[in-house]
PDB file of N, CA and C in Angstrom:
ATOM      1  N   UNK A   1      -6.126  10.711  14.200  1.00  0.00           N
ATOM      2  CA  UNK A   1      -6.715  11.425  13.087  1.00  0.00           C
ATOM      3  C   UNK A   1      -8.180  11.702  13.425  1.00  0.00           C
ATOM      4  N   UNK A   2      -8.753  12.898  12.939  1.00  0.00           N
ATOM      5  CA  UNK A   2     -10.155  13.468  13.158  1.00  0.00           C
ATOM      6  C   UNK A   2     -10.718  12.683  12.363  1.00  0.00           C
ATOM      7  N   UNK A   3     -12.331  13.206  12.441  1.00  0.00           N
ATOM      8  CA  UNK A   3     -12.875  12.747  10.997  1.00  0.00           C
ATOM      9  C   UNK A   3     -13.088  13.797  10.014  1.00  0.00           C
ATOM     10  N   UNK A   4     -12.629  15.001  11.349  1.00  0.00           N
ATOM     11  CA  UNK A   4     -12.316  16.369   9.881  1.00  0.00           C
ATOM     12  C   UNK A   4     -11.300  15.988   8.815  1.00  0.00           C
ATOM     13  N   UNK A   5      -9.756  15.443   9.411  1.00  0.00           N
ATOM     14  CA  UNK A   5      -8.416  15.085   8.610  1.00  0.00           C
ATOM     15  C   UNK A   5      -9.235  14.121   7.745  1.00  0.00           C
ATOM     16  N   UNK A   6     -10.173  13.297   7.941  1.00  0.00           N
ATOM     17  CA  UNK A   6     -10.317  11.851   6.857  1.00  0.00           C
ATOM     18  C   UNK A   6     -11.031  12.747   5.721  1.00  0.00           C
ATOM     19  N   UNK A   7     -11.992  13.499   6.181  1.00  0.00           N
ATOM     20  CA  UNK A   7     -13.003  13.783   5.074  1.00  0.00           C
ATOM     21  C   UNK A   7     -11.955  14.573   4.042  1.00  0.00           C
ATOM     22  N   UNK A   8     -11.125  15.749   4.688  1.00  0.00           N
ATOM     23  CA  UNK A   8     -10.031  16.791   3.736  1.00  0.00           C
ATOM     24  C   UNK A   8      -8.950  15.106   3.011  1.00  0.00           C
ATOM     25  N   UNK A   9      -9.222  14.208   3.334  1.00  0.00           N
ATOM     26  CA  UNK A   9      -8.487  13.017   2.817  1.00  0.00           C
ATOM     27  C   UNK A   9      -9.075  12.570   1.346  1.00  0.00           C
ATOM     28  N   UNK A  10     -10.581  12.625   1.217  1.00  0.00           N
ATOM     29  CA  UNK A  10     -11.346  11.769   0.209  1.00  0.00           C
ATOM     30  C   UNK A  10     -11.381  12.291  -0.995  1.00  0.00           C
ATOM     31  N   UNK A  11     -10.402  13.715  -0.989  1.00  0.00           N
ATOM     32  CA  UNK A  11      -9.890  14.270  -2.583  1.00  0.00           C
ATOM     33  C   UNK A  11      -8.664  13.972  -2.917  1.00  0.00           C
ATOM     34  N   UNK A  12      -8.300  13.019  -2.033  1.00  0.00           N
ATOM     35  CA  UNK A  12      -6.383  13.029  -2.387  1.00  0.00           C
ATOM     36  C   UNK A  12      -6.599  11.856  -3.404  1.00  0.00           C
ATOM     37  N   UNK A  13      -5.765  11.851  -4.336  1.00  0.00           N
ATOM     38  CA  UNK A  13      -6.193  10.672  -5.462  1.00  0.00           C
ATOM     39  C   UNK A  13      -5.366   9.379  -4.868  1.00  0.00           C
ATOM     40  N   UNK A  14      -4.424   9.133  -3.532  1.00  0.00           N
ATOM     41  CA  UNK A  14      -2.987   8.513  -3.237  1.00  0.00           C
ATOM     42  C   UNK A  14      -3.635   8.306  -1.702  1.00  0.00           C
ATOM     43  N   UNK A  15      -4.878   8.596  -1.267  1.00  0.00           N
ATOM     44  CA  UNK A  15      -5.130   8.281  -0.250  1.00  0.00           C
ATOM     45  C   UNK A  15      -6.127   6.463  -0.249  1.00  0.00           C
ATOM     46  N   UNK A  16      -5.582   5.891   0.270  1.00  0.00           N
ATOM     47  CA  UNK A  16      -5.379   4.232   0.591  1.00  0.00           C
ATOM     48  C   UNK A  16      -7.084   4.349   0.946  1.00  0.00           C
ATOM     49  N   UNK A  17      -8.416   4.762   0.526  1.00  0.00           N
ATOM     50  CA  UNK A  17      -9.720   4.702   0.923  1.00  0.00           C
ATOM     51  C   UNK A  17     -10.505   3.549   0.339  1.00  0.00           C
ATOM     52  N   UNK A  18     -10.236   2.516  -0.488  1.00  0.00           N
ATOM     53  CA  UNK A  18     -11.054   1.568  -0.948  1.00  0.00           C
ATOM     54  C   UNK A  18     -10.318   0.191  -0.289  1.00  0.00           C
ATOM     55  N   UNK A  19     -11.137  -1.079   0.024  1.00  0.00           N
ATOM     56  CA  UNK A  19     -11.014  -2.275   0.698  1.00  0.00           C
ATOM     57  C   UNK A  19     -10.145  -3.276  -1.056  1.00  0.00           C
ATOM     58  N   UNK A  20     -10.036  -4.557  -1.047  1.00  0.00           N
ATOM     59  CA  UNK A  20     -10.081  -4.750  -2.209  1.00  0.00           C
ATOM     60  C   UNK A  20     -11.456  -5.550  -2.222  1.00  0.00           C
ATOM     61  N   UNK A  21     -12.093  -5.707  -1.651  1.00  0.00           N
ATOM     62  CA  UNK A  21     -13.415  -6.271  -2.032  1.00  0.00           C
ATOM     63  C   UNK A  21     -14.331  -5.318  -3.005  1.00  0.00           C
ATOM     64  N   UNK A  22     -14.040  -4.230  -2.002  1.00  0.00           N
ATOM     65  CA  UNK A  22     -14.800  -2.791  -2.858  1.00  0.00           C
ATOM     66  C   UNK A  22     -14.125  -2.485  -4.122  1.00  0.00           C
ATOM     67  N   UNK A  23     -12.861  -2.331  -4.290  1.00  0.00           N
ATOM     68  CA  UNK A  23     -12.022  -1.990  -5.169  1.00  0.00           C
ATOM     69  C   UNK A  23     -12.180  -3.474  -6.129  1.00  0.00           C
ATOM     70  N   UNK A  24     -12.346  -4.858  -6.375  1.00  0.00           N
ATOM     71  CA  UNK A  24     -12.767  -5.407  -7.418  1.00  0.00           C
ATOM     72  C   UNK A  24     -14.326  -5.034  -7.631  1.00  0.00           C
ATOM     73  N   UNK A  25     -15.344  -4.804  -6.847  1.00  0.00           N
ATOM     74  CA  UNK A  25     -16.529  -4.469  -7.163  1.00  0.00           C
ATOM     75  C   UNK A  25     -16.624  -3.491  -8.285  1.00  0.00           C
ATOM     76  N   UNK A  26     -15.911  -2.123  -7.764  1.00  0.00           N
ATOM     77  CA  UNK A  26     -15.640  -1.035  -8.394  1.00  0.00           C
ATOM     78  C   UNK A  26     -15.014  -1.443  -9.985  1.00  0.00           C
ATOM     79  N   UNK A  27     -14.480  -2.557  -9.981  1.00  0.00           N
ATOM     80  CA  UNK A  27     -13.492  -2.402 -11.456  1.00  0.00           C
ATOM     81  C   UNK A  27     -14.047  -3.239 -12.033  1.00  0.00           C
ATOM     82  N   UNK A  28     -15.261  -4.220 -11.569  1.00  0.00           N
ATOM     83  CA  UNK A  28     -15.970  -4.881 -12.365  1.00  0.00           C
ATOM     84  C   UNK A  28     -15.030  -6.492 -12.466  1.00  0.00           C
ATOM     85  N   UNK A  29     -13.760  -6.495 -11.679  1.00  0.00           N
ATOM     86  CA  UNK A  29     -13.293  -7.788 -11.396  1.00  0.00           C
ATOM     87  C   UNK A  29     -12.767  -8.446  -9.657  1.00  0.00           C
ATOM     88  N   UNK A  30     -12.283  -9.297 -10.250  1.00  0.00           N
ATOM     89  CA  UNK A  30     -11.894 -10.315  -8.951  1.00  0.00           C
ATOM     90  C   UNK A  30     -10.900  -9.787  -8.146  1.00  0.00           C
ATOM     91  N   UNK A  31     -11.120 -10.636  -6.945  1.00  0.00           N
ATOM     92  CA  UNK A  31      -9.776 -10.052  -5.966  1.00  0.00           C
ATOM     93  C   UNK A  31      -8.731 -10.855  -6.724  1.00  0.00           C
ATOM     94  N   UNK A  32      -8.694 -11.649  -6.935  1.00  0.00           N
ATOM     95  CA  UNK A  32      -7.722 -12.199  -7.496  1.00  0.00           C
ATOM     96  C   UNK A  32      -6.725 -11.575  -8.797  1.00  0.00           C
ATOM     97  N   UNK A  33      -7.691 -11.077  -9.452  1.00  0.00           N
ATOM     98  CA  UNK A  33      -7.520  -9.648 -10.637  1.00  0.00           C
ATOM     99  C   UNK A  33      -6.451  -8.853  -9.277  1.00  0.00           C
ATOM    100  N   UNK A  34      -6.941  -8.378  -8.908  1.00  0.00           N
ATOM    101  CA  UNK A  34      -6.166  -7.111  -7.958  1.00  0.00           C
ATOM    102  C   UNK A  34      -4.861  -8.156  -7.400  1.00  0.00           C
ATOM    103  N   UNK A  35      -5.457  -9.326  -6.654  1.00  0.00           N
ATOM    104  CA  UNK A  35      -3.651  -9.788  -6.300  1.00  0.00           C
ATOM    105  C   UNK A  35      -2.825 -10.050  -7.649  1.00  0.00           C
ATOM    106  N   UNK A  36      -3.380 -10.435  -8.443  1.00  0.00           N
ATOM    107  CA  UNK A  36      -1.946 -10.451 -10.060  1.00  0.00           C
ATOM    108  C   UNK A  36      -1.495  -9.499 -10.406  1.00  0.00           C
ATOM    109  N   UNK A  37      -2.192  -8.535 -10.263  1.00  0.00           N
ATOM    110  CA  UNK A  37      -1.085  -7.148 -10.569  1.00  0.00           C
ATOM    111  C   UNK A  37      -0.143  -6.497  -9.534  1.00  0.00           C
ATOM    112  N   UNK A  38      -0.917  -6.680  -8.843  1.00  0.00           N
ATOM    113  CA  UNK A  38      -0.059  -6.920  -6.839  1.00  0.00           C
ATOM    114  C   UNK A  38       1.440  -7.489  -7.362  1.00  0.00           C
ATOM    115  N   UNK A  39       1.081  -9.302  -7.380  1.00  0.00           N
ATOM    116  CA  UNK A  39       2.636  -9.393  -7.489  1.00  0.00           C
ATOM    117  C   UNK A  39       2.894  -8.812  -8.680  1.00  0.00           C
ATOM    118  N   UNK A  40       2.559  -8.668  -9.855  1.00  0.00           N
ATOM    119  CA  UNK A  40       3.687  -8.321 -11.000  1.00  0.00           C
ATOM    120  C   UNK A  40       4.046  -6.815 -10.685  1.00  0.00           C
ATOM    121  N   UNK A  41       3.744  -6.818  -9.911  1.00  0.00           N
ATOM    122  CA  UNK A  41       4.351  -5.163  -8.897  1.00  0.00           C
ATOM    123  C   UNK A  41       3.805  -3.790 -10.142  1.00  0.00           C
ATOM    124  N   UNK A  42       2.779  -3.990 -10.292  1.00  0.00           N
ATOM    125  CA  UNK A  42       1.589  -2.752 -11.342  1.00  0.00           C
ATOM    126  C   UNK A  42       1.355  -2.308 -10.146  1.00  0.00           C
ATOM    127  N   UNK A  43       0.632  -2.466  -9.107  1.00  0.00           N
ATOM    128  CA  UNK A  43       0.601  -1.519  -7.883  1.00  0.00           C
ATOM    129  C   UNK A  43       0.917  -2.154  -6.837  1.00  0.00           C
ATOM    130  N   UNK A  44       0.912  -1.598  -5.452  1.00  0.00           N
ATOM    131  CA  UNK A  44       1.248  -2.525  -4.110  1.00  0.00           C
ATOM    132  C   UNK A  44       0.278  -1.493  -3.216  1.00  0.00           C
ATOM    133  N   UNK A  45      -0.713  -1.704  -3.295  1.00  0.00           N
ATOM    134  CA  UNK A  45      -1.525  -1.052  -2.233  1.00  0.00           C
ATOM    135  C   UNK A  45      -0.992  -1.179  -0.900  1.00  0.00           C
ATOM    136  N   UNK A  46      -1.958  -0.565  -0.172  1.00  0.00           N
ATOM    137  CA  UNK A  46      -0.973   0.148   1.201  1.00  0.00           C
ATOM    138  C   UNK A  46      -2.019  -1.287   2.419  1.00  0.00           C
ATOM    139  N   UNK A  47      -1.359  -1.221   3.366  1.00  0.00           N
ATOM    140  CA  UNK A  47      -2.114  -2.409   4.009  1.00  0.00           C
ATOM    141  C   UNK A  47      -2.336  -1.525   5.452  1.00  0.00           C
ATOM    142  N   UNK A  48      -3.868  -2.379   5.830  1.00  0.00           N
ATOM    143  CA  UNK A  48      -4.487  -1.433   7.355  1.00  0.00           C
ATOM    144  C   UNK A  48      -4.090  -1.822   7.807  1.00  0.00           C
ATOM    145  N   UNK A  49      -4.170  -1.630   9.418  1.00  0.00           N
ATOM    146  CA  UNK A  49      -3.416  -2.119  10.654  1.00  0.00           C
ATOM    147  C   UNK A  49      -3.860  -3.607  10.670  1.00  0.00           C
ATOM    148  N   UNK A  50      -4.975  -4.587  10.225  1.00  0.00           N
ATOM    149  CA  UNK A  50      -4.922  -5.647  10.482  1.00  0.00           C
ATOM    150  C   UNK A  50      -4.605  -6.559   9.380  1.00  0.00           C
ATOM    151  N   UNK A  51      -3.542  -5.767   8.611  1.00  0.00           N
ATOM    152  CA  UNK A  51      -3.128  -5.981   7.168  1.00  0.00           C
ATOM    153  C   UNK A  51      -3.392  -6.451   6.226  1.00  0.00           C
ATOM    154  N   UNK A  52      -4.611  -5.946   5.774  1.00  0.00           N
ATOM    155  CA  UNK A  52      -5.857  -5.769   4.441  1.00  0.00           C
ATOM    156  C   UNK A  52      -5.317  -4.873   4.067  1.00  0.00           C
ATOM    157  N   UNK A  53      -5.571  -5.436   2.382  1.00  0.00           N
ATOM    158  CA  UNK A  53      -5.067  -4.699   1.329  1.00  0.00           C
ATOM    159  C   UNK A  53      -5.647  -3.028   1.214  1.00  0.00           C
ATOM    160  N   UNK A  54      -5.170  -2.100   1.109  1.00  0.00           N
ATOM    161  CA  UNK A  54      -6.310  -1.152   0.653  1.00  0.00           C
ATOM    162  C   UNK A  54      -5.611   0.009  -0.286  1.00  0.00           C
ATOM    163  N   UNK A  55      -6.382   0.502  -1.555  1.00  0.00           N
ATOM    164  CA  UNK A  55      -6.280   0.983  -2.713  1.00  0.00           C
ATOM    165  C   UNK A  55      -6.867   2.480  -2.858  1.00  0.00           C
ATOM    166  N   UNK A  56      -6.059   2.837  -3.437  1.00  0.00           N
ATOM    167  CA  UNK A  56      -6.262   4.798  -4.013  1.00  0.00           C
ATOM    168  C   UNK A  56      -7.337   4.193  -5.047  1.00  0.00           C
ATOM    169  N   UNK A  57      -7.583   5.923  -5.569  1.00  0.00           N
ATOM    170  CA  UNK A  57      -8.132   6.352  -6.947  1.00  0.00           C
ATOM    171  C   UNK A  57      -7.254   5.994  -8.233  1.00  0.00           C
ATOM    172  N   UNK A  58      -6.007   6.574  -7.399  1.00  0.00           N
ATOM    173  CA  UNK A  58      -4.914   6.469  -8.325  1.00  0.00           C
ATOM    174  C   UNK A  58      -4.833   5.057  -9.158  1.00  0.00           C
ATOM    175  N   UNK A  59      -4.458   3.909  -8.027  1.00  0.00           N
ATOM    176  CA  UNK A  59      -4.266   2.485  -8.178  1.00  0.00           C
ATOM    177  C   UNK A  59      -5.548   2.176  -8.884  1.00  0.00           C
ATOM    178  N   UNK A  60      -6.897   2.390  -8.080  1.00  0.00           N
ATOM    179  CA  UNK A  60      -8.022   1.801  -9.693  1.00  0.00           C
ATOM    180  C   UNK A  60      -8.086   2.705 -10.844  1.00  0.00           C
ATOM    181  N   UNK A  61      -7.547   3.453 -11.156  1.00  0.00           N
ATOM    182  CA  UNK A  61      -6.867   4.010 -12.565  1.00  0.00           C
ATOM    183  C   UNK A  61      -6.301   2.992 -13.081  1.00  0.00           C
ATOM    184  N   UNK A  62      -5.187   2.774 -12.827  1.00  0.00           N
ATOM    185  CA  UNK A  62      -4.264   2.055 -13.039  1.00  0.00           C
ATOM    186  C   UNK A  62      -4.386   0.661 -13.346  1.00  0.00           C
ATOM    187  N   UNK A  63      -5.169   0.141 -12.193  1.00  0.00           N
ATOM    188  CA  UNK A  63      -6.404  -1.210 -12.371  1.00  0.00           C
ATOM    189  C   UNK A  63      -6.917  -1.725 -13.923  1.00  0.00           C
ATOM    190  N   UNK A  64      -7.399  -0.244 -13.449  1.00  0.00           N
ATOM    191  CA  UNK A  64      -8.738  -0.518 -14.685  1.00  0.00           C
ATOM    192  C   UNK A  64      -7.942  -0.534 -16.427  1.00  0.00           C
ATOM    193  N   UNK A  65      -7.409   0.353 -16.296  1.00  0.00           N
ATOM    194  CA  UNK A  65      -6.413   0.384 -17.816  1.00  0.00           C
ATOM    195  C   UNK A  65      -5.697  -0.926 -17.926  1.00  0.00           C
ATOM    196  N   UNK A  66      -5.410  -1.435 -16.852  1.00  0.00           N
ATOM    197  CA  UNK A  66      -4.564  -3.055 -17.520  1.00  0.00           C
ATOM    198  C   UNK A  66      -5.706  -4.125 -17.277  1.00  0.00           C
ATOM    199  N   UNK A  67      -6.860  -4.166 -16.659  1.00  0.00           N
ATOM    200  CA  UNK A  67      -7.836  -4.790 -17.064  1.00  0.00           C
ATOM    201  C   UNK A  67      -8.160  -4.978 -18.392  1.00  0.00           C
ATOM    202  N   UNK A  68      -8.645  -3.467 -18.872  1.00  0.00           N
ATOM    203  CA  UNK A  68      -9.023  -3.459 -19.847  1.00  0.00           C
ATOM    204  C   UNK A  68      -8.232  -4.012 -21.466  1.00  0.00           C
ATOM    205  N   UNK A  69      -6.578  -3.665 -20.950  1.00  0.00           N
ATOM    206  CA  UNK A  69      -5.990  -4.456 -21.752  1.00  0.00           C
ATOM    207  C   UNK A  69      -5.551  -6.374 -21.882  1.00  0.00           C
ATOM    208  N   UNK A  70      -6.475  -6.592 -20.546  1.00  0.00           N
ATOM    209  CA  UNK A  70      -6.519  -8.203 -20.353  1.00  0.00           C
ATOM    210  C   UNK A  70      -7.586  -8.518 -20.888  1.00  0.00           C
ATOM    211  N   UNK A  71      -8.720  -7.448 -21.033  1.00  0.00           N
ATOM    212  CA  UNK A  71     -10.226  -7.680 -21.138  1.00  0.00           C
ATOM    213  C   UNK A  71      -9.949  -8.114 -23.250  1.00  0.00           C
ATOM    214  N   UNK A  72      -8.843  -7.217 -23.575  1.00  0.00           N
ATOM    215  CA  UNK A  72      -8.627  -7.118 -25.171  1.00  0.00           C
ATOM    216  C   UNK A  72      -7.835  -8.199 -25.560  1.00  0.00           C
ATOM    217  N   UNK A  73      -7.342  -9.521 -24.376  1.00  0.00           N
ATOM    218  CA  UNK A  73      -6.417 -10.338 -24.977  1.00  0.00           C
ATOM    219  C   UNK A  73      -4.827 -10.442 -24.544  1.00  0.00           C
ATOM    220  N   UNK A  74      -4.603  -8.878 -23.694  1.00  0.00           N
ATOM    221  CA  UNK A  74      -3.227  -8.863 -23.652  1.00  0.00           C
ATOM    222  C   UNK A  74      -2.766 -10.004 -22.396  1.00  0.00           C
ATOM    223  N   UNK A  75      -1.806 -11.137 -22.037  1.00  0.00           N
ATOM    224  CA  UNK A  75      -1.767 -11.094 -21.111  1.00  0.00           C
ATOM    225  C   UNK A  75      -1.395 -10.445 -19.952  1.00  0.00           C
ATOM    226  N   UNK A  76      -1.453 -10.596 -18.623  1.00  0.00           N
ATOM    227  CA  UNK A  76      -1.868 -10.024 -17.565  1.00  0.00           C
ATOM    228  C   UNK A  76      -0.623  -9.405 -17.222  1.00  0.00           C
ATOM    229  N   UNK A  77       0.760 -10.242 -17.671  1.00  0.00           N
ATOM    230  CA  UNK A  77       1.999  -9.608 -17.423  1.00  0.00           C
ATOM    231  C   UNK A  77       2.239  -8.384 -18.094  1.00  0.00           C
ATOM    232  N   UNK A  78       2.035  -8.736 -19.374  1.00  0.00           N
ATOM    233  CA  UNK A  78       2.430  -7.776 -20.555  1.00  0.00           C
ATOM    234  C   UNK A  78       1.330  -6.642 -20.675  1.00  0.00           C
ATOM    235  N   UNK A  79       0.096  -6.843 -19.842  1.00  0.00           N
ATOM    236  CA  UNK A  79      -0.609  -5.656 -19.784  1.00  0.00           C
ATOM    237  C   UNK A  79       0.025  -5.132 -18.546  1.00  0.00           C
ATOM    238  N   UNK A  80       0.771  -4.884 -17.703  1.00  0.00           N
ATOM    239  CA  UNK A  80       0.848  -4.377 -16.641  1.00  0.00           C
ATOM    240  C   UNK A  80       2.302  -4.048 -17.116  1.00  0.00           C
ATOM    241  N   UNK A  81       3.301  -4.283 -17.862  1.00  0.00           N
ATOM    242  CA  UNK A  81       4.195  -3.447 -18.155  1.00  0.00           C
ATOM    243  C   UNK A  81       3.924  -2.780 -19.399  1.00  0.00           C
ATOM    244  N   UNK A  82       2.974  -2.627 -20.301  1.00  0.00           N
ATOM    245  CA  UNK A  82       2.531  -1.435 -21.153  1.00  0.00           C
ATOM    246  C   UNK A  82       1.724  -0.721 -19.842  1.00  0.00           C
ATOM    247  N   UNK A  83       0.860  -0.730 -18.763  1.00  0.00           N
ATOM    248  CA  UNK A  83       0.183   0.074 -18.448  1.00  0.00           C
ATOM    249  C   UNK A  83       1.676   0.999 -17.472  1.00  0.00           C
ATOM    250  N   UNK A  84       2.973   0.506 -17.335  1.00  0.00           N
ATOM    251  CA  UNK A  84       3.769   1.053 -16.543  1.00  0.00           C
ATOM    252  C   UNK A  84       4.461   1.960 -17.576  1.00  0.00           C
ATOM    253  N   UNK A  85       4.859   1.249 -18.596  1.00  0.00           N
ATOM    254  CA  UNK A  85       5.613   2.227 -19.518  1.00  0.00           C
ATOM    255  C   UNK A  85       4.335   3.241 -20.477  1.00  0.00           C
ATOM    256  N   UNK A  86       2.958   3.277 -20.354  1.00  0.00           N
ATOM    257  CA  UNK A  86       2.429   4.440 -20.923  1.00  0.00           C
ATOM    258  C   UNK A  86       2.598   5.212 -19.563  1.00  0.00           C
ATOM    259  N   UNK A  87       2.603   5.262 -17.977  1.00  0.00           N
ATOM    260  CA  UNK A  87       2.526   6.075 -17.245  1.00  0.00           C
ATOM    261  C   UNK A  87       3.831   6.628 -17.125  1.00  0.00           C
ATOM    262  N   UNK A  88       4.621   5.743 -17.500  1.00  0.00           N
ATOM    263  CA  UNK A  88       6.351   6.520 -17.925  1.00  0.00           C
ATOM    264  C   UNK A  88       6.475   7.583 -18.385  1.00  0.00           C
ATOM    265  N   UNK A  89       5.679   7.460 -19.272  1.00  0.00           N
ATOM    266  CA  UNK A  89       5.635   8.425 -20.756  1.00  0.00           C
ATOM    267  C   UNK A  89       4.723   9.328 -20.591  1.00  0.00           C
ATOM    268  N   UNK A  90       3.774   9.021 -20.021  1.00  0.00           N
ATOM    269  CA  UNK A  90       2.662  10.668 -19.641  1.00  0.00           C
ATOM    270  C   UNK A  90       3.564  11.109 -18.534  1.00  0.00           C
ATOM    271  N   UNK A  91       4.899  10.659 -17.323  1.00  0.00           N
ATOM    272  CA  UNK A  91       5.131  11.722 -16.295  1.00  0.00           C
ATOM    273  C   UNK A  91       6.411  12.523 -17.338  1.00  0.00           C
ATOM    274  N   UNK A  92       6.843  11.777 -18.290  1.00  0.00           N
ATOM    275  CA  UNK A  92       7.884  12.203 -19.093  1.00  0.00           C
ATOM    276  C   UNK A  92       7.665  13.631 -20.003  1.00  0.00           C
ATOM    277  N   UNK A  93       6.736  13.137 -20.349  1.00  0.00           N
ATOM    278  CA  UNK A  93       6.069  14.362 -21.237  1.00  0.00           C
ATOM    279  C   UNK A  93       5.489  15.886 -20.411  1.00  0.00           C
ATOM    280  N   UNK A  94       4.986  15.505 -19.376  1.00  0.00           N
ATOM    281  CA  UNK A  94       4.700  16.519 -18.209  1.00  0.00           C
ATOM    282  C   UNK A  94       5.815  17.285 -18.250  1.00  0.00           C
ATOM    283  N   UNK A  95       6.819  16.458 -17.716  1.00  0.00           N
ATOM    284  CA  UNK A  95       7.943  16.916 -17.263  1.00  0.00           C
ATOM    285  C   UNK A  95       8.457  17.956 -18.783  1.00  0.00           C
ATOM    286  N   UNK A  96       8.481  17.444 -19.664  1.00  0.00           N
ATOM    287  CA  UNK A  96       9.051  17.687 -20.889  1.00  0.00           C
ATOM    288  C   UNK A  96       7.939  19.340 -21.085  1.00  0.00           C
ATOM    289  N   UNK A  97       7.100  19.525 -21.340  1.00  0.00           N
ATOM    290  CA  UNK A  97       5.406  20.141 -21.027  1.00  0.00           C
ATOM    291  C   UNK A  97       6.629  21.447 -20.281  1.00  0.00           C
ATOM    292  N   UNK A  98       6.753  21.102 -18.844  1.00  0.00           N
ATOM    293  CA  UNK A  98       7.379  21.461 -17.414  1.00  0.00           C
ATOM    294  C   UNK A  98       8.497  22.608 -18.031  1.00  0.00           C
ATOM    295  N   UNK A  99       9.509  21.972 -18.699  1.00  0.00           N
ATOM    296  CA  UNK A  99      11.095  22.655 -19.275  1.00  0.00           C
ATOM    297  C   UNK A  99      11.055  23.630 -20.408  1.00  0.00           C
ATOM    298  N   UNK A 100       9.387  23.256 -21.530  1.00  0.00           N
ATOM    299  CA  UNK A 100       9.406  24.022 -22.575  1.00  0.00           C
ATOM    300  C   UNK A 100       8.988  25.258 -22.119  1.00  0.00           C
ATOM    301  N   UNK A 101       7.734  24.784 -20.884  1.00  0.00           N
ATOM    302  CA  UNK A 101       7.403  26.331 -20.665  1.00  0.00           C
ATOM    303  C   UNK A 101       8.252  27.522 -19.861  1.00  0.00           C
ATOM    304  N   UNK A 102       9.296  26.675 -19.093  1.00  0.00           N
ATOM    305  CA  UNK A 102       9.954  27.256 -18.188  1.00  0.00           C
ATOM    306  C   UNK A 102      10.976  28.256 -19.435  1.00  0.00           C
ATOM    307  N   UNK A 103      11.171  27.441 -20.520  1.00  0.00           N
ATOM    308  CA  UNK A 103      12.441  28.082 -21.485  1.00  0.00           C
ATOM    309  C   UNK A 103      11.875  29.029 -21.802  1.00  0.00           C
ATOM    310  N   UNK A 104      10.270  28.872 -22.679  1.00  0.00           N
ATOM    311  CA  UNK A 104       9.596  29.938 -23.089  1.00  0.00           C
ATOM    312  C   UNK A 104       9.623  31.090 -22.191  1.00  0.00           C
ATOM    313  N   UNK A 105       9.499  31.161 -21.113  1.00  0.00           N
ATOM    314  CA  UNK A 105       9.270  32.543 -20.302  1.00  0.00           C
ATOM    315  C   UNK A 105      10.728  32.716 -19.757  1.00  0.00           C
ATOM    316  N   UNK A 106      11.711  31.743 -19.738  1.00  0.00           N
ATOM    317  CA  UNK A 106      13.435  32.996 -19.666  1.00  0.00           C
ATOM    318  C   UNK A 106      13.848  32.096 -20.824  1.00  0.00           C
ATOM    319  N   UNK A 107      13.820  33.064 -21.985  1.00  0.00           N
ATOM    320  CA  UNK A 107      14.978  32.500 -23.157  1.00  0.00           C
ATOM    321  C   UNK A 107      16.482  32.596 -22.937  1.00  0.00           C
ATOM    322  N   UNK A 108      16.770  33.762 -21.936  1.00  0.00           N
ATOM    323  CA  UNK A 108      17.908  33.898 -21.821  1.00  0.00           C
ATOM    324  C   UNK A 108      18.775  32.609 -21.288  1.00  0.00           C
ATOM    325  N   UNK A 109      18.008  31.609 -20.457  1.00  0.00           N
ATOM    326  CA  UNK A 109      18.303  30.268 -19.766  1.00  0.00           C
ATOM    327  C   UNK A 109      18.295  29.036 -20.661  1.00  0.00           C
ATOM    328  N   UNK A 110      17.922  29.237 -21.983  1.00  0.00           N
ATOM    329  CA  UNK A 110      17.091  28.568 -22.651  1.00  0.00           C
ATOM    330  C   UNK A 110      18.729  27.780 -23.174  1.00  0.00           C
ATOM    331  N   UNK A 111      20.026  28.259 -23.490  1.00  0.00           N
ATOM    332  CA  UNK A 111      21.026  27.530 -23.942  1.00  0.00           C
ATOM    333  C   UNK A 111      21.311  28.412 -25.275  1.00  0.00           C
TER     334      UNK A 111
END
């Protein structure tokens, strides 16, 4: 890989660019924060060749919203399956978003 390919890399939201040292810095918690959601399988970051953890944009999204619902009390399990089933439901609705508009522009397909 260039360092042209890395830089066209640092807009992809799914590209593996933060350490988890950086990535708890960034979220305002512990590595340890990042390995509990690890195992309760909320994310599985991608690992470097000397197999260190390393994390998207995407994943500290994701982070940060079930933090924040640990930060409110929830525990750590039960925040990480509400933060899975609201992302259920925003790709659901997309999708849903996706079919109305497709019907709207051929009614004839529409049923």
């Amino acid at each position: 890989m260039t360092a042209g390919d890395s830089f066209g890399r640092l807009d992809d939201d799914d590209y593996p660019a933060y350490t988890m040292g950086r990535a708890a810095e960034m979220l305002g918690t512990t590595q340890g924060f990042l390995r509990a959601i690890g195992e309760a399988r909320l994310i599985t970051p991608l690992r470097s060749e000397g197999g260190h953890r390393r994390y998207s944009r995407y994943q500290l999204r994701i982070a940060a919203r079930a933090r924040e619902l640990v930060d409110q009390g929830t525990p750590i399990e039960a925040a990480c399956r509400i933060v899975i089933l609201e992302d259920q439901l925003e790709e659901a609705q997309r999708i849903n978003a996706e079919y109305r508009k497709a019907a709207s522009e051929n009614p004839t397909n529409a049923g």
